[in-house]
Protein backbone atom coordinates (compact mmCIF):
# COMPACT_ATOMS: atom_id res chain seq x y z
CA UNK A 1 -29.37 -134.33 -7.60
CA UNK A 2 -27.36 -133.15 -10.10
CA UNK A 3 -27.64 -128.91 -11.06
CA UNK A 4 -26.40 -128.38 -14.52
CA UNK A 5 -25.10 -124.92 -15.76
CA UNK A 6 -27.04 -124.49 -18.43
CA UNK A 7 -25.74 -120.93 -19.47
CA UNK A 8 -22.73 -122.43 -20.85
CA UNK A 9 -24.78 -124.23 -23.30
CA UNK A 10 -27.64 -122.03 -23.94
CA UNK A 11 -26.88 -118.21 -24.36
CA UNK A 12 -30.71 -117.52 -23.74
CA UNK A 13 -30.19 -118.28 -19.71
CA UNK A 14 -27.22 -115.80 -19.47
CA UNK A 15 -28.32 -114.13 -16.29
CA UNK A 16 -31.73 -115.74 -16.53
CA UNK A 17 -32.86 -116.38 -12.41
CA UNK A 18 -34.33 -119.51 -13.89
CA UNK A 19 -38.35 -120.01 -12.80
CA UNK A 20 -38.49 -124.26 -12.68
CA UNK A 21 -41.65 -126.01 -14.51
CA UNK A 22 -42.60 -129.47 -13.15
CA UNK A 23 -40.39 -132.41 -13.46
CA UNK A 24 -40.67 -134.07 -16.92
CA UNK A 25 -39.78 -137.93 -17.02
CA UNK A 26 -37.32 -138.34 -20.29
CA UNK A 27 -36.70 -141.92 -19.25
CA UNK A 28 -39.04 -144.14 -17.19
CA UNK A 29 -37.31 -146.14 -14.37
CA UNK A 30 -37.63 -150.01 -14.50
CA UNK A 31 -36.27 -152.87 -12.18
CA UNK A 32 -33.26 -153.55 -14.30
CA UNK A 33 -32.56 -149.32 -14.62
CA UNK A 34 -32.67 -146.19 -13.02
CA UNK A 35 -34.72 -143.32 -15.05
CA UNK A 36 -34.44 -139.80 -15.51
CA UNK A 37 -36.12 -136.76 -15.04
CA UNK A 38 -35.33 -133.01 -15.15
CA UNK A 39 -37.05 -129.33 -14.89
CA UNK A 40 -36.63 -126.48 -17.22
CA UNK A 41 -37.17 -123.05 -16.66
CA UNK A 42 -40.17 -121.68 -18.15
CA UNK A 43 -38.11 -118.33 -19.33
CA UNK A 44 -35.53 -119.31 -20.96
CA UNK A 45 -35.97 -123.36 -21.54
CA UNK A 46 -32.22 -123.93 -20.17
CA UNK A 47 -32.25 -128.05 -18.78
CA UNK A 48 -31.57 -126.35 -14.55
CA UNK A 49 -31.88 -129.93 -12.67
CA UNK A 50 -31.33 -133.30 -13.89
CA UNK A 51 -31.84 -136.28 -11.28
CA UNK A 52 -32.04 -139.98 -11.23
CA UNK A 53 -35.46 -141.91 -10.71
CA UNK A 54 -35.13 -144.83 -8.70
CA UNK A 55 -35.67 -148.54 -9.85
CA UNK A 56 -38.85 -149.88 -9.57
CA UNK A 57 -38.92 -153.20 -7.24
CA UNK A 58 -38.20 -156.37 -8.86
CA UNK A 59 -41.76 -158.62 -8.44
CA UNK A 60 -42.39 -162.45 -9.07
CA UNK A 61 -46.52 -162.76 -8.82
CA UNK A 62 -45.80 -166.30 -9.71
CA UNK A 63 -43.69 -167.27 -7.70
CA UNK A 64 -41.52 -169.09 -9.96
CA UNK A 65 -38.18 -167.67 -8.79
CA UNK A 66 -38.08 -165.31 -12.07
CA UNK A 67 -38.68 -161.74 -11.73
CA UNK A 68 -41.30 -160.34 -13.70
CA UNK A 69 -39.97 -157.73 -15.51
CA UNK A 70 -36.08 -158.43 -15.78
CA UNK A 71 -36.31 -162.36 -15.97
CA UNK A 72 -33.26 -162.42 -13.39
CA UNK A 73 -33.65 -165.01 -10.56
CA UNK A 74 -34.88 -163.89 -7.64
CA UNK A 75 -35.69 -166.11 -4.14
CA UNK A 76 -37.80 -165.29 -1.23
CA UNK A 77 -35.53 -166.85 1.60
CA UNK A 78 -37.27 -167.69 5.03
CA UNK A 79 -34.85 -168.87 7.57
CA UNK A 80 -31.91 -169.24 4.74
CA UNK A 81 -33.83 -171.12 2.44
CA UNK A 82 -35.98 -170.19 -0.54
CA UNK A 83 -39.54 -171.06 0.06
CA UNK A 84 -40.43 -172.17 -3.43
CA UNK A 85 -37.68 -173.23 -4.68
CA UNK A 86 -35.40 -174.13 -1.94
CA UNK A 87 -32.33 -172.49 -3.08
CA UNK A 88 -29.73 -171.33 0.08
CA UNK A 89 -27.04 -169.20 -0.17
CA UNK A 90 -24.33 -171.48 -0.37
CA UNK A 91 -25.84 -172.54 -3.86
CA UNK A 92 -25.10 -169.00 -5.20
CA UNK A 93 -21.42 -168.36 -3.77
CA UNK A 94 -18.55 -170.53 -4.30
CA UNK A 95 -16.90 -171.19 -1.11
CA UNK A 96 -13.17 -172.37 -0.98
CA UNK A 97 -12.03 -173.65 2.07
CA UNK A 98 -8.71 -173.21 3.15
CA UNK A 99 -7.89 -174.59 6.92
CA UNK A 100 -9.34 -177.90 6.11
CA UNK A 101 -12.38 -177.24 8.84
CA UNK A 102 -15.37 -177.50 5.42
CA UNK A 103 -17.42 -174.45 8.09
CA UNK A 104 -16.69 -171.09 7.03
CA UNK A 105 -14.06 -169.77 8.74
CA UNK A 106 -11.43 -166.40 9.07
CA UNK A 107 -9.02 -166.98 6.17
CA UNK A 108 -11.20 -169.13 4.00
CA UNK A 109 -12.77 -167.51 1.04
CA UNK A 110 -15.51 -166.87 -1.02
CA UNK A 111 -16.43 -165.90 -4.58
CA UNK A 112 -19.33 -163.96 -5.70
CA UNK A 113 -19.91 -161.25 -7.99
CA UNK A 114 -18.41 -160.05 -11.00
CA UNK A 115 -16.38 -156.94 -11.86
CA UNK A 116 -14.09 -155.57 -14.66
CA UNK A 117 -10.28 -156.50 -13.47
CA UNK A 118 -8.62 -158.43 -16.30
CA UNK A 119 -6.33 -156.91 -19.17
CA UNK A 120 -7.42 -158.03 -22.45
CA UNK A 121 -4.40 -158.26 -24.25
CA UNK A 122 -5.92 -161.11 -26.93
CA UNK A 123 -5.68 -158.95 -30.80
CA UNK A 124 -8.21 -160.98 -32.23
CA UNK A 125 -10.69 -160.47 -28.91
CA UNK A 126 -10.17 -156.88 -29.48
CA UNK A 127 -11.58 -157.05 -32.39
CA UNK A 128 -14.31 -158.85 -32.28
CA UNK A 129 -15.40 -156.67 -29.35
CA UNK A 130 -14.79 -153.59 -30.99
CA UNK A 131 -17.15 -154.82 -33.36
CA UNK A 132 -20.21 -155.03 -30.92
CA UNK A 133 -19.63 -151.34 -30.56
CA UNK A 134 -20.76 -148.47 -32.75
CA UNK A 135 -17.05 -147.12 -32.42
CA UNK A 136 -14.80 -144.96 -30.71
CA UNK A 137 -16.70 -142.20 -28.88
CA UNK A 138 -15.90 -138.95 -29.03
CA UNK A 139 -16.82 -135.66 -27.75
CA UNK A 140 -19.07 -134.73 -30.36
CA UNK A 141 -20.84 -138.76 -30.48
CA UNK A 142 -20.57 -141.18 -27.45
CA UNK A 143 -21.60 -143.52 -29.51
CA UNK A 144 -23.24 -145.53 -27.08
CA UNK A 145 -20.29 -145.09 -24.78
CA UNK A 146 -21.11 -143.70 -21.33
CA UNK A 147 -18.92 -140.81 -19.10
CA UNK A 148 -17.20 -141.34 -16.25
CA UNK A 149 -17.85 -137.95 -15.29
CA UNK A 150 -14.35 -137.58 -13.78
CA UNK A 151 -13.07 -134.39 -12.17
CA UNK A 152 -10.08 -132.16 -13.61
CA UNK A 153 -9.66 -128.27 -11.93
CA UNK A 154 -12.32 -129.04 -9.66
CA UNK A 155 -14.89 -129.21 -12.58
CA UNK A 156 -16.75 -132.73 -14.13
CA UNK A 157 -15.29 -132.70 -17.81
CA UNK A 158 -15.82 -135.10 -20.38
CA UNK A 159 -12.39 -137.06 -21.33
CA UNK A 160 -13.02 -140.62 -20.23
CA UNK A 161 -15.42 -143.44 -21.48
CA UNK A 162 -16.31 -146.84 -20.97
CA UNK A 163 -18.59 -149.47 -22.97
CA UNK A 164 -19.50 -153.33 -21.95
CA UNK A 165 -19.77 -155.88 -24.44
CA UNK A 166 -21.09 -159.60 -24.32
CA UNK A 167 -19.32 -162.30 -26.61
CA UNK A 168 -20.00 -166.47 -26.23
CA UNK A 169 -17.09 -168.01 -26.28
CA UNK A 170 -16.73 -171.46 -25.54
CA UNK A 171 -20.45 -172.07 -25.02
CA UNK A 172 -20.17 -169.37 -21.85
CA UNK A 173 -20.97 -165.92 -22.45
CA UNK A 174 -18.63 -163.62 -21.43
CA UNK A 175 -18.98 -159.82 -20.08
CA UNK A 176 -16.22 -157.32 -20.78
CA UNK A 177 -15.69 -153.61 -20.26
CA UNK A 178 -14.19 -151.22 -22.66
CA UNK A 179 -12.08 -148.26 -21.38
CA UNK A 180 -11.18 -144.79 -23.93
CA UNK A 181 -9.86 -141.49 -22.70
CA UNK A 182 -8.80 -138.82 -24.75
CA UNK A 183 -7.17 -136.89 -21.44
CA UNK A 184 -5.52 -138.33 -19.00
CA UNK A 185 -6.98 -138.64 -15.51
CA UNK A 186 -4.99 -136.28 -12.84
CA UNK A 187 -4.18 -137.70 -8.88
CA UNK A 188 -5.95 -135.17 -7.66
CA UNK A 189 -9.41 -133.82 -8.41
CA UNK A 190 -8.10 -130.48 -8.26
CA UNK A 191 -5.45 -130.77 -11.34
CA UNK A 192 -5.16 -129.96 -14.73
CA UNK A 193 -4.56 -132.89 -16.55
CA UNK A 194 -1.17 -134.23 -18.18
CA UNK A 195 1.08 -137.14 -18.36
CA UNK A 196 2.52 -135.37 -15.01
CA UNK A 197 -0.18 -135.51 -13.27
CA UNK A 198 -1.59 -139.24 -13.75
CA UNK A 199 -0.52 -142.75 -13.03
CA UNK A 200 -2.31 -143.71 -15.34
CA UNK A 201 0.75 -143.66 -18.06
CA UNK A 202 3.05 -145.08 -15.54
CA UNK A 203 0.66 -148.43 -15.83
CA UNK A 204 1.10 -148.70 -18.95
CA UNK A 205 -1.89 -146.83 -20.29
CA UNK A 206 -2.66 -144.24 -22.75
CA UNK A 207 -4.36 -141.82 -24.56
CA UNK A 208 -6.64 -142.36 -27.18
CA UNK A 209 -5.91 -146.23 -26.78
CA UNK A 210 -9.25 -148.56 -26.35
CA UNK A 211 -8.46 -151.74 -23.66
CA UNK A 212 -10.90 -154.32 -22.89
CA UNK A 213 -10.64 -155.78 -19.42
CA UNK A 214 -12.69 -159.01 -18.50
CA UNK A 215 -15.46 -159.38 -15.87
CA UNK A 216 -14.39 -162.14 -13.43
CA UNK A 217 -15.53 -163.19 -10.33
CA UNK A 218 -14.56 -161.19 -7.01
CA UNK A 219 -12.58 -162.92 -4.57
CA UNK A 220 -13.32 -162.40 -1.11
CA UNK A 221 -11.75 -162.97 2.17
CA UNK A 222 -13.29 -163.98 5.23
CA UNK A 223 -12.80 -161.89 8.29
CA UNK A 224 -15.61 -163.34 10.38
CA UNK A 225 -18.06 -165.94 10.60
CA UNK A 226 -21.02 -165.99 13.60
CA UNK A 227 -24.88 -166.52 13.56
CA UNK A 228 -25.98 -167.75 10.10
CA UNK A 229 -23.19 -164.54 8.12
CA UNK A 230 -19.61 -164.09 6.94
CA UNK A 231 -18.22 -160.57 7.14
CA UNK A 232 -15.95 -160.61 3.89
CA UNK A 233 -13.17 -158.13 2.18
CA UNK A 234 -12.22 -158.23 -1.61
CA UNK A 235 -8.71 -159.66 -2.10
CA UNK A 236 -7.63 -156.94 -4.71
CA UNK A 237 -8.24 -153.52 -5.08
CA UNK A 238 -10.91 -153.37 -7.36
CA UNK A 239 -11.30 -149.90 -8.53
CA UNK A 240 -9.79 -146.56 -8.09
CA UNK A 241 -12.16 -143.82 -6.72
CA UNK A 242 -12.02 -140.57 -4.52
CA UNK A 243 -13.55 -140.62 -1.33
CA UNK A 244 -15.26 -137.10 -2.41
CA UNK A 245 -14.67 -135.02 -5.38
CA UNK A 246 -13.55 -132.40 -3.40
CA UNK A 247 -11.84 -131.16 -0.35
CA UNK A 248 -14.09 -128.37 0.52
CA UNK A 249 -16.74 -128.52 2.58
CA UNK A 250 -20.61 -129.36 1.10
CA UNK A 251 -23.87 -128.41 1.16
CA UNK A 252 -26.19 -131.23 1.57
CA UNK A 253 -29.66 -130.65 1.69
CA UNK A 254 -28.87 -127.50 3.65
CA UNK A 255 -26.46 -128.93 6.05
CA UNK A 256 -23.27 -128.54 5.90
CA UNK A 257 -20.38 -131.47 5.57
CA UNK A 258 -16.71 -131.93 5.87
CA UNK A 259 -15.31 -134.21 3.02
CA UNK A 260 -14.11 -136.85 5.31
CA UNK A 261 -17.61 -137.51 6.77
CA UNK A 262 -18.12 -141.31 5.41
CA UNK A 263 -21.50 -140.62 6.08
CA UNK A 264 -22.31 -137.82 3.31
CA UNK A 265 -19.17 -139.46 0.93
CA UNK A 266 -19.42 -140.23 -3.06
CA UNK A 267 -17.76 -142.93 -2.31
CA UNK A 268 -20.12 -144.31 0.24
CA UNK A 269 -23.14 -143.58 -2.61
CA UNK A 270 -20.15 -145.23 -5.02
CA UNK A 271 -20.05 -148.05 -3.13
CA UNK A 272 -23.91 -148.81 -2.55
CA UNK A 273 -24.84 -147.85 -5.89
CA UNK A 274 -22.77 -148.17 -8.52
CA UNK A 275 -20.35 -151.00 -7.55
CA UNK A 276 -23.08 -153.12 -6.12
CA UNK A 277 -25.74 -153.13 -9.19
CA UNK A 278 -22.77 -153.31 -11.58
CA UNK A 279 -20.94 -156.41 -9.48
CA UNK A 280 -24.40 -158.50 -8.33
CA UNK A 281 -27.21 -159.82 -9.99
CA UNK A 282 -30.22 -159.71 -8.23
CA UNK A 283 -29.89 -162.98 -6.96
CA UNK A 284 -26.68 -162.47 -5.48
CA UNK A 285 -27.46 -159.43 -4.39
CA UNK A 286 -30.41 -161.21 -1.90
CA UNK A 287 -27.75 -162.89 0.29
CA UNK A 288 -25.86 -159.19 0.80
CA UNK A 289 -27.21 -158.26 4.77
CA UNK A 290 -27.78 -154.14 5.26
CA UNK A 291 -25.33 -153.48 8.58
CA UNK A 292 -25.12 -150.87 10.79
CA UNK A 293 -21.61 -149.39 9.57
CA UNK A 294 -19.87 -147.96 12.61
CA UNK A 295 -18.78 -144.71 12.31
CA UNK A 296 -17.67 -143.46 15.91
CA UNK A 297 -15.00 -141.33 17.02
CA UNK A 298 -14.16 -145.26 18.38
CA UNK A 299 -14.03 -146.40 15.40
CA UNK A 300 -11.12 -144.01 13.66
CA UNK A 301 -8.86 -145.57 17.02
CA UNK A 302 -6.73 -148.37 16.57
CA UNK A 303 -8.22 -151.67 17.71
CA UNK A 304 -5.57 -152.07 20.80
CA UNK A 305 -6.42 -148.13 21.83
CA UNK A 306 -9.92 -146.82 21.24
CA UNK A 307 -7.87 -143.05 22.70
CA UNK A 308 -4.87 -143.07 20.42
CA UNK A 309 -5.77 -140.03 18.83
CA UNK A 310 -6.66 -137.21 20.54
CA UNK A 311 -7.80 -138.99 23.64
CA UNK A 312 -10.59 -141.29 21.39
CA UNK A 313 -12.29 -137.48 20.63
CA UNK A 314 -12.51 -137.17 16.70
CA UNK A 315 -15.12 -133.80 15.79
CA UNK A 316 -14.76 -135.15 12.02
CA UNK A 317 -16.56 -138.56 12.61
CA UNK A 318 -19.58 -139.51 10.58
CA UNK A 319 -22.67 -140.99 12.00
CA UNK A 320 -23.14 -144.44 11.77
CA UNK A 321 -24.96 -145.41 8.21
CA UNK A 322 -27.07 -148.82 7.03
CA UNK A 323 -25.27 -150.44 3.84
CA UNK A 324 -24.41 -153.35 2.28
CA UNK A 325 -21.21 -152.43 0.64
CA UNK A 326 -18.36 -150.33 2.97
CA UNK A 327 -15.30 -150.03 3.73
CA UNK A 328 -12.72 -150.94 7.02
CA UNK A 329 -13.03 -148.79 9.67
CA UNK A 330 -9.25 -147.76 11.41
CA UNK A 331 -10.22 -150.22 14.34
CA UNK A 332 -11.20 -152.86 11.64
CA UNK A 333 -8.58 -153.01 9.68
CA UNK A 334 -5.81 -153.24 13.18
CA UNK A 335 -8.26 -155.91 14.47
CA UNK A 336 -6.46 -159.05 15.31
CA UNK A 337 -9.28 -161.12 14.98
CA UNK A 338 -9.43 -160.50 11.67
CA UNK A 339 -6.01 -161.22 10.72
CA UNK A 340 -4.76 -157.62 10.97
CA UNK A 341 -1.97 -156.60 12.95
CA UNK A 342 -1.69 -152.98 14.73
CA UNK A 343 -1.85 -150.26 13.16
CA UNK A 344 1.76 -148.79 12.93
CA UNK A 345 3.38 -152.65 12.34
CA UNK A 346 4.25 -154.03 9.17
CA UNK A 347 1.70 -156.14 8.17
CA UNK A 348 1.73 -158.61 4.88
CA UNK A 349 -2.21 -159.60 5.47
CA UNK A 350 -2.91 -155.72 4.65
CA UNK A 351 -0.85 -155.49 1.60
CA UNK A 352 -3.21 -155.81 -1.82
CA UNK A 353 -2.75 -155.82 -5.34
CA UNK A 354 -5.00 -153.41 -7.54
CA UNK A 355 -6.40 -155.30 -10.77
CA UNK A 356 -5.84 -153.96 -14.30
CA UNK A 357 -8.63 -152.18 -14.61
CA UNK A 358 -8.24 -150.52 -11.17
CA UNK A 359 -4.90 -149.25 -12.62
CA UNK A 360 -6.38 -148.27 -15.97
CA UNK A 361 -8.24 -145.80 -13.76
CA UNK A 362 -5.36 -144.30 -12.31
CA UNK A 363 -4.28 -146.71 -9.23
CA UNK A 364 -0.87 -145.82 -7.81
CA UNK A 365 1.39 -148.56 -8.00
CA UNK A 366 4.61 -149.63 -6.19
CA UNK A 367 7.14 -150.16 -8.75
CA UNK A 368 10.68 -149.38 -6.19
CA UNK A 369 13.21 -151.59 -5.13
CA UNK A 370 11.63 -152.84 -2.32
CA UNK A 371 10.58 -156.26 -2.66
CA UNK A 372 8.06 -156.29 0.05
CA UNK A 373 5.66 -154.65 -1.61
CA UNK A 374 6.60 -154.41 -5.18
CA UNK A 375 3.36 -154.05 -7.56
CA UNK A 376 1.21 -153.11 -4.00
CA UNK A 377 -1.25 -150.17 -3.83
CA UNK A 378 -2.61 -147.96 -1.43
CA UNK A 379 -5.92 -148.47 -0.37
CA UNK A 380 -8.80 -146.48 1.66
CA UNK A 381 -10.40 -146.74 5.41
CA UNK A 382 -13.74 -145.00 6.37
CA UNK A 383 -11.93 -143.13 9.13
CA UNK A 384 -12.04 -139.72 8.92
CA UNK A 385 -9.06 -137.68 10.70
CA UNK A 386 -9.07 -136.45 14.12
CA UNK A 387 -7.47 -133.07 13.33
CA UNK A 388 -8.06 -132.11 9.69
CA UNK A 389 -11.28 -132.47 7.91
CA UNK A 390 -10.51 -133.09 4.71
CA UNK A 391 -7.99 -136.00 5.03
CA UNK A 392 -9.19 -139.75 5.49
CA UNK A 393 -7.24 -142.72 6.72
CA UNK A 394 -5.32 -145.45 4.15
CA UNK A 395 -3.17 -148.54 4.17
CA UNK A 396 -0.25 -147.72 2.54
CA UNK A 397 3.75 -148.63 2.96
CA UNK A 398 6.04 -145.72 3.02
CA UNK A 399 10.16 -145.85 3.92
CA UNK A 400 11.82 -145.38 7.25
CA UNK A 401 14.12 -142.88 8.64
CA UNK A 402 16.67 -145.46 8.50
CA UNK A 403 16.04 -146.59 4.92
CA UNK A 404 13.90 -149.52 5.43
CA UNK A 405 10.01 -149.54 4.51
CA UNK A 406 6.89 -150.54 6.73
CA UNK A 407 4.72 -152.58 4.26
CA UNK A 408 1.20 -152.59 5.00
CA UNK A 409 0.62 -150.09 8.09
CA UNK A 410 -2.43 -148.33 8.60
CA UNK A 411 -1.80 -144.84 10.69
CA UNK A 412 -1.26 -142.37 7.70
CA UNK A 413 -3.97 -140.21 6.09
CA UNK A 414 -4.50 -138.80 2.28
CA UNK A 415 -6.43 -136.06 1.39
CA UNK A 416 -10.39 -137.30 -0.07
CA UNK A 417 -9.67 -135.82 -3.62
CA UNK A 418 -6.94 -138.25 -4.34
CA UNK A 419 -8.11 -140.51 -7.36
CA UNK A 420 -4.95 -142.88 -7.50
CA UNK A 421 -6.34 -144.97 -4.12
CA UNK A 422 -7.81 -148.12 -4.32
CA UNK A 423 -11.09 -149.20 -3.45
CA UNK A 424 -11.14 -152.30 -1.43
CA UNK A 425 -15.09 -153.17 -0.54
CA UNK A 426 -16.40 -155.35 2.47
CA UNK A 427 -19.73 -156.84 2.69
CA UNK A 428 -21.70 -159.33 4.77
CA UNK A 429 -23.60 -161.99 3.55
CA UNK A 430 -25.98 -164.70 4.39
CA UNK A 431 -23.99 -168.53 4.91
């Protein structure tokens, strides 16, 4: 739910204790959308609460594999096979194998999904998708542009846009995303914006400068592969995010949260919401299995030492959730079975890459004299810290005492305002 403060706008609810009518629906919810509602107080007609409506389910009465009121395919899968079609996962995925074995295996990959990543650096592309737009937004006309909602001082402020466009090119019709800020997008939540405050300049990106990046599909890796699913991780960072907007302590439906509990995160809602409708359809979205998402004191250990920190005792853990989109754990991403190796070692199979767009949103990037992880990124774990409880775990790479670097270890923490770490999501699907 989202509270507005409506006095700034209207200088009728200056002081006004604001008595709520009923909910009025200003956009109706269907299977392809979310819709909208909000209350208004019956004194001084001030919008108080705005809040999402949920989708409505997607149906297909006739079982022809279409839904009804999106057109989208959808399946009904009994025991990995569609039962009126006969579709199975492996026809919506695109496996590539990579140890020669043809079975899914750790290492191999997979492909499925979309998301923004590539630059658009094509003039005459520009263009033409400039021209599918109404224009530049502004803060006066969005134009059919829609807010990030970003956070400078602590506050949501208007500064940063984005727009997707279709254009068929080739015979295949292409999705791309288009990217406008007027401000510049600060490292921490907590900052005023500036060109001293962002990394967003440093990649190459600036103000009031429209960039198109390309939807392509998401590579993922395997980590695991037993009964009928495949536990996978995205090869790149994908996006740039917080893990909460805030360091302070929230108020959830009266109960009170730390900002490291994964649990109660907006980037565990970021994750399950607005990643996955915007990077599956619905049929690819059929083969993603809901998990039981460890969240244990365990679980914020290394994978060699469940006691590492603070004999295995962390007050700050969250309680285990059901997804279909998270992130590593601590103990997941030092798992050796994976690939990983522990947590305070050097470790090339933990070093990523962010995509374009991820550093058009403000991605710290590597750009030193070490070669071992030149053009690498930092990236997030679930794993809350043991001792303070506003700072959550990373990979990141960071130089020695003795002037070397450790490329790819997993031990350090950030604070969960930082908006220049990447986002690098794990799922499990049906094989």
């Amino acid at each position: 739910m989202l509270t507005l403060v409506a006095c700034e706008d209207n200088p009728n609810a200056q002081g006004c204790a604001h008595t709520l009518a009923d909910w009025e629906v200003v956009l109706e919810p269907t299977c392809a959308a979310e819709g909208t509602r909000l209350r208004k107080c019956t004194t001084c007609f001030a919008t108080v609460v705005v809040e999402p409506i949920e989708r409505l389910a997607h149906t297909d009465l006739d079982q022809n594999c279409l839904c009804d009121g999106c057109g989208q395919k959808t399946h009904s899968f009994v025991d990995s096979v569609c039962e009126f079609c006969g579709t199975k996962p492996s026809d919506i995925y695109v496996f590539e194998d990579v140890d020669g074995s043809t079975d899914i295996s750790t290492g191999d990959y997979i492909y499925l999904g979309e998301y923004p990543s590539t630059l658009v650096t094509d003039t005459g592309l520009q263009k033409s998708l400039l021209s599918q737009t109404k224009g530049y937004p502004s803060l006066e006309n969005f134009k059919g542009w829609t807010d990030y909602g970003y956070y400078v001082s602590q506050k949501q402020k208007t500064f940063m846009w984005y727009v997707d466009a279709t254009l068929s090119l080739d015979g295949q019709v292409k999705k791309y995303r288009g990217v406008y800020f007027i401000e510049y997008r600060p490292v921490y939540t907590a900052c005023g914006t500036s060109a001293e405050t962002t990394h967003q300049d440093d990649n190459g990106y600036t103000l009031k400068t429209l960039y198109w990046f390309e939807y392509t599909p998401i590579k993922w890796k395997v980590l695991e592969s037993q009964n009928g699913t495949a536990m996978l991780l995205s090869e790149q960072i994908i996006d740039s995010q917080t893990f909460n907007y805030t360091i302070e302590p929230r108020q959830i439906d009266g109960t009170w949260y730390y900002t490291s509990n994964y649990a109660q995160s907006s980037i565990r809602k970021w994750l399950n919401k607005d990643f996955y409708n915007l990077a599956f359809s619905l049929e690819e979205s059929l083969i993603l299995q809901t998990v039981t998402v460890d969240n244990s004191a365990r679980s914020t250990n290394p994978y060699d030492n469940p006691t590492y920190f603070n004999n295995g005792k962390n007050p700050y853990a969250a309680k285990n959730t059901q997804d279909k989109v998270f992130m590593l754990s601590r103990s997941q991403a030092t798992n050796p079975s994976y690939g990983f190796g522990a947590m305070q070692e050097a470790d090339p199979a933990r070093l990523k890459t962010g995509t374009d767009y991820a550093k058009a949103q403000g991605l710290y990037v590597y750009m030193g004299d070490n070669k071992a992880y030149y053009g690498t990124s930092h990236w997030w774990l679930r794993s809350a810290h043991h001792d303070y409880s506003s700072c959550v775990a990373l990979v990141n790479s960071e130089e020695t005492k003795n002037g070397g670097y450790l490329a790819g270890i997993a031990d350090k923490y950030y604070y969960t305002h930082n908006t220049n770490i990447g986002v690098v999501p794990a799922i499990v699907i049906g094989v």
